[in-house]
Protein backbone atom coordinates (compact mmCIF):
# COMPACT_ATOMS: atom_id res chain seq x y z
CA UNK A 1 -27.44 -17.42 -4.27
CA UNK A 2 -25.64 -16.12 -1.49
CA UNK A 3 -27.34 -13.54 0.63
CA UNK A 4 -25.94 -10.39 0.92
CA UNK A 5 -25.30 -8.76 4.63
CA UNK A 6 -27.79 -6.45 7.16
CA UNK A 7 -26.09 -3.92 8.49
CA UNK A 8 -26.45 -5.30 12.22
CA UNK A 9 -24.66 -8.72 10.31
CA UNK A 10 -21.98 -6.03 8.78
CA UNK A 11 -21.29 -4.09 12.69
CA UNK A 12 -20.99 -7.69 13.68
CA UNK A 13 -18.49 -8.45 11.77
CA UNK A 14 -16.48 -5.79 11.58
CA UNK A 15 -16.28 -6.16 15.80
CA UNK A 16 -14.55 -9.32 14.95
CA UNK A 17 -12.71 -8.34 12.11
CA UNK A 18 -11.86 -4.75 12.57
CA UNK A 19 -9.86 -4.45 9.30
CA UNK A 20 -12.86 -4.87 7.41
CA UNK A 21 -14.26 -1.29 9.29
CA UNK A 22 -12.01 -0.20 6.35
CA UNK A 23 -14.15 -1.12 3.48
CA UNK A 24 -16.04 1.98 1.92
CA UNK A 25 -19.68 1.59 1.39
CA UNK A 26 -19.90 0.34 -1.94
CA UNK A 27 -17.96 -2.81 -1.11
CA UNK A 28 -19.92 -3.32 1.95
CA UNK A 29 -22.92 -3.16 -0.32
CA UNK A 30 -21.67 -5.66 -2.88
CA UNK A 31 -20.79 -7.90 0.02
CA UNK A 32 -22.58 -11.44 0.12
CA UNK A 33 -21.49 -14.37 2.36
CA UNK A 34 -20.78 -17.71 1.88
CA UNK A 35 -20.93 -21.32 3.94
CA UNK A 36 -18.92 -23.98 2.25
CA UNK A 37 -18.15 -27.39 3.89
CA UNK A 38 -14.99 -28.93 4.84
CA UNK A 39 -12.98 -30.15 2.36
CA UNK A 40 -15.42 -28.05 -0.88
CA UNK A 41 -13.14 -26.49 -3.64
CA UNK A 42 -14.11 -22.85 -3.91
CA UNK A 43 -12.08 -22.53 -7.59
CA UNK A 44 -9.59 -24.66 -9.39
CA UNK A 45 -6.45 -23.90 -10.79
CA UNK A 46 -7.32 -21.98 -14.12
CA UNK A 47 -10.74 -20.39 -12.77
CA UNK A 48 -10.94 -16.55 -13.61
CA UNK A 49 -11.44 -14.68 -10.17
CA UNK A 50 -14.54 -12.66 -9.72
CA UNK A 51 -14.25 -12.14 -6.02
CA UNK A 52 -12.28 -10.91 -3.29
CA UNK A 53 -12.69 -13.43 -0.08
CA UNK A 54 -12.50 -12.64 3.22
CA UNK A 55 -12.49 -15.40 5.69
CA UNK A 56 -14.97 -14.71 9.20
CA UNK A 57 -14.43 -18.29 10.38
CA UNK A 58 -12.90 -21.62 9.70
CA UNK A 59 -10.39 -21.65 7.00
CA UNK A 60 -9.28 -21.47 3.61
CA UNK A 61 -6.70 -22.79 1.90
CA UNK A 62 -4.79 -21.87 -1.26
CA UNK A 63 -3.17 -25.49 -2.64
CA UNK A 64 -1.46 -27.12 -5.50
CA UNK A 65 0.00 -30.68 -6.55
CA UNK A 66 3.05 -31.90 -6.34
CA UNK A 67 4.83 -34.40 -8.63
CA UNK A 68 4.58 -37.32 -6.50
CA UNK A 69 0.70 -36.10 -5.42
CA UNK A 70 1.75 -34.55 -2.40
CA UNK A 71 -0.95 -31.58 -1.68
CA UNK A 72 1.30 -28.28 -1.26
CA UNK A 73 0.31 -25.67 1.23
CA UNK A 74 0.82 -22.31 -0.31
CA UNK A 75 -1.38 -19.76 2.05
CA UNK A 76 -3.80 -20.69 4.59
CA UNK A 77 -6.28 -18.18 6.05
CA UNK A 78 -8.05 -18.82 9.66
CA UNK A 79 -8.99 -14.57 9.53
CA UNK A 80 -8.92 -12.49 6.56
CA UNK A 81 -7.97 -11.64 3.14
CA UNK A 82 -6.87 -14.59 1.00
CA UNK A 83 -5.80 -15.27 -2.48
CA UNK A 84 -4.72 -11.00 -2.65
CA UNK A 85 -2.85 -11.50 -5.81
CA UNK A 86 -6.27 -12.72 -7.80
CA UNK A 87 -6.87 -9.51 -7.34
CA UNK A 88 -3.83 -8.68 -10.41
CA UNK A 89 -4.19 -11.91 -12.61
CA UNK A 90 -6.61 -13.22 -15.17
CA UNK A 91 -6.28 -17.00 -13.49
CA UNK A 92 -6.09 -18.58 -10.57
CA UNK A 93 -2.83 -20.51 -10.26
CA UNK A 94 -4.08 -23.04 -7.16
CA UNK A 95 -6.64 -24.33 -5.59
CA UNK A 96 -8.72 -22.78 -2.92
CA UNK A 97 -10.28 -25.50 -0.68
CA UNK A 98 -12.19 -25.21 2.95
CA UNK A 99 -9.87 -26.96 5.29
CA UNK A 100 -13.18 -27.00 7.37
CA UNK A 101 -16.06 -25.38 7.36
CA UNK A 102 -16.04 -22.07 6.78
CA UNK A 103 -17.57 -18.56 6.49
CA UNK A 104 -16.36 -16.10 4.03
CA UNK A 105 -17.32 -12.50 2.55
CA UNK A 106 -17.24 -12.45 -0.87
CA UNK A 107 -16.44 -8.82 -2.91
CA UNK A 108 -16.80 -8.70 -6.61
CA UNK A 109 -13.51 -7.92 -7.95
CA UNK A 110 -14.40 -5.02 -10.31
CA UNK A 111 -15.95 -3.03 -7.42
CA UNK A 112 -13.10 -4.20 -5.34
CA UNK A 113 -10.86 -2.27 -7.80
CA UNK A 114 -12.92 0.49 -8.52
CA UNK A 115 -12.50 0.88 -4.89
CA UNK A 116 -8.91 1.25 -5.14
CA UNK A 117 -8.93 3.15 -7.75
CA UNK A 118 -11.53 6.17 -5.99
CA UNK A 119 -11.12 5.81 -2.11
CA UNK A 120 -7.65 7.19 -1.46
CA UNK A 121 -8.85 5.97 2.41
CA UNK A 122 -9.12 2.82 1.36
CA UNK A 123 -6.09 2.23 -0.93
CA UNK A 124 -3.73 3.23 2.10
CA UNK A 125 -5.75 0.71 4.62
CA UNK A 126 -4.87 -2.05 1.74
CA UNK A 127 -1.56 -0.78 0.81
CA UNK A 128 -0.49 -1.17 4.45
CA UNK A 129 -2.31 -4.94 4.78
CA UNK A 130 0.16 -5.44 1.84
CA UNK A 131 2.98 -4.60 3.49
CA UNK A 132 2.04 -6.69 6.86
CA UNK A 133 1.71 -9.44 4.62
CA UNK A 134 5.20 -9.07 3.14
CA UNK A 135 6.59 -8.33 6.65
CA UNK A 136 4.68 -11.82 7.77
CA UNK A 137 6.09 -13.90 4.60
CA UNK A 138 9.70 -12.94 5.14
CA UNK A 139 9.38 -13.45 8.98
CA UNK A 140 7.69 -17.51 7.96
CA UNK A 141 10.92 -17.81 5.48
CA UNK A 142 13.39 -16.74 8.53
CA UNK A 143 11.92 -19.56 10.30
CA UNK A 144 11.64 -22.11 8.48
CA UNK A 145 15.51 -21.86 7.71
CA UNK A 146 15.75 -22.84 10.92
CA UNK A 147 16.79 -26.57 11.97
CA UNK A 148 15.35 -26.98 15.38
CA UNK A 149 11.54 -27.64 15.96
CA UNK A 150 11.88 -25.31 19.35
CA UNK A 151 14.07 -22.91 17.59
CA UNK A 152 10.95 -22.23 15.19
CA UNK A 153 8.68 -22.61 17.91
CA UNK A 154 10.95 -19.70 19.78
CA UNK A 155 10.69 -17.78 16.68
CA UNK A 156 7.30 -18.02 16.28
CA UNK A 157 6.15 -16.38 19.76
CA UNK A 158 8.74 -13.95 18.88
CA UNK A 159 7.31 -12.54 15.75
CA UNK A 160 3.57 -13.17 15.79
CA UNK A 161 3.18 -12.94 19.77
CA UNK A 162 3.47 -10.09 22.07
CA UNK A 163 5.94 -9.50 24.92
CA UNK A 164 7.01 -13.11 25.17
CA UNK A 165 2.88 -14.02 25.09
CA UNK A 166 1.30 -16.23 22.03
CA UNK A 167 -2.45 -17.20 21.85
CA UNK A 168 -2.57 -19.85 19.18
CA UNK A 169 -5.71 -18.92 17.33
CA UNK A 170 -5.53 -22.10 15.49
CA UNK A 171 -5.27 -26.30 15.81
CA UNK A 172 -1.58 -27.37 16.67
CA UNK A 173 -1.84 -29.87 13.78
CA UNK A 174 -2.32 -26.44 11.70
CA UNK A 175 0.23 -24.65 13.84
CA UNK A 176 2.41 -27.58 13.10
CA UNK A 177 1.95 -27.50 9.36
CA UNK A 178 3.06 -23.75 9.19
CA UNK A 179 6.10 -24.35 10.94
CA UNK A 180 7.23 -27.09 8.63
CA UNK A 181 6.60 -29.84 11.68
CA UNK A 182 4.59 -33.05 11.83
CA UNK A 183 2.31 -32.52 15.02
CA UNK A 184 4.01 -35.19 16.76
CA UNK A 185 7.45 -33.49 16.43
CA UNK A 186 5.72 -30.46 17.38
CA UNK A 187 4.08 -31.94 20.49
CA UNK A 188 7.47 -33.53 21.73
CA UNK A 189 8.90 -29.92 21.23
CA UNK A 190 6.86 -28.37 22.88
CA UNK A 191 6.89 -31.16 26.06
CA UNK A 192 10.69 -30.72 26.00
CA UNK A 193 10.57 -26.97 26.19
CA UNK A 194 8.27 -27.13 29.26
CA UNK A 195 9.98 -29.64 31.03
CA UNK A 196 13.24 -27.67 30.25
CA UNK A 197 11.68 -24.18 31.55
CA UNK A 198 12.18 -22.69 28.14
CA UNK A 199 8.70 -22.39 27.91
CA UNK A 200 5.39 -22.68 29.67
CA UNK A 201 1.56 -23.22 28.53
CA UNK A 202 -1.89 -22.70 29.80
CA UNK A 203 -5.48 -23.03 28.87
CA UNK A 204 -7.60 -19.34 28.71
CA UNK A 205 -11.13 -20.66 27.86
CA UNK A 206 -10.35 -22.61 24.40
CA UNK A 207 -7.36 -20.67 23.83
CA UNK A 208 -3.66 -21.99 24.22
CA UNK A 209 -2.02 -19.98 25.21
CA UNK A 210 2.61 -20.03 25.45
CA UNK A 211 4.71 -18.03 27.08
CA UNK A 212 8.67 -17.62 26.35
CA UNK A 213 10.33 -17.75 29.57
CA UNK A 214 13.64 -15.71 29.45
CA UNK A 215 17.17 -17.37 29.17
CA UNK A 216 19.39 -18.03 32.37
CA UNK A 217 22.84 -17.18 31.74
């Protein structure tokens, strides 16, 4: 049984997740939360969804097989929504497995639609997540077109960072997986870029943080 939220748990997390100062009060009434351990399958390919899940901490990923075996990445979640289009199918069509352990809200789909349907507020908020999320997919495509490891890495800052500034806010062996890189290809990028002056890094608290250092013509 997983517990549902106090309102000083709810302000807490909406301070670290201000998109979910959104939700209208009957979601944050159906909320409860969830712990699951690294590595647990949530659902398996074929499960009906009967929740909305919104990741506070750790990380979720959505995954399938390949031929061969190969585990396929399809979305990975370190902060928010996952899994959105559950919301418009009867199945789910991959797996959703903790990558570690993680936190997660859980909203039961029906309310999470009735929502929708009544809170005109509400619908706009997730209407314009939506569109982020499209923005976000066709920027990740872009990139991963291209052939160079610090032309991605360039590309990267570019579109998810501000003003030249990027603080990751995950592991670069995840970091590395989203841009299509093994993490040593990524580390020997990134140690080429510095030493180049195309880039340079520091450490704020546990953050890394990169900064794109302009072109010399």
């Amino acid at each position: 049984m997983t517990p549902h939220l106090s309102e000083e748990e709810w302000n807490e997390r909406v301070r670290a997740h201000p998109e979910l100062a959104a939700m209208p009060q009957s979601l944050r009434d159906a909320a409860t939360e969830q712990q699951t351990k690294a590595g647990e399958r949530l659902y398996a390919i074929g499960d009906r969804p009967q929740f909305m899940l919104f990741v506070t901490a750790g990380e979720l990923r959505l995954t399938r097989r390949a031929q061969n075996g190969a585990e396929v990445i399809l979305q990975r979640s370190a902060s928010g929504f996952v899994a959105e289009a559950s919301l418009e199918t009867s199945r789910y069509h991959c797996d959703i497995v903790a990558a570690q352990s993680t936190r997660l809200l859980r909203f039961p789909i029906g309310c999470f639609r009735e929502a929708l349907r009544e809170d005109a507020a509400f619908q706009a908020a997730w209407m314009s997540r939506l569109a982020q999320e499209v923005r976000k997919l066709r920027a990740q495509c872009e990139r991963l077109s291209l052939h160079g490891a610090a032309e991605r890495i360039e590309h990267y800052i570019e579109a998810e960072g501000q003003g030249g500034r990027l603080e990751l806010r995950q592991s670069r062996k995840s970091w590395a997986a989203e841009l299509g890189l093994t993490h040593e290809a990524l580390y020997r990028a990134l140690a080429t870029m510095v030493r180049t002056g195309r880039l340079r890094t520091e450490m704020q608290g546990d953050r890394f943080v990169l900064f794109a250092c302009p072109r010399k013509h």
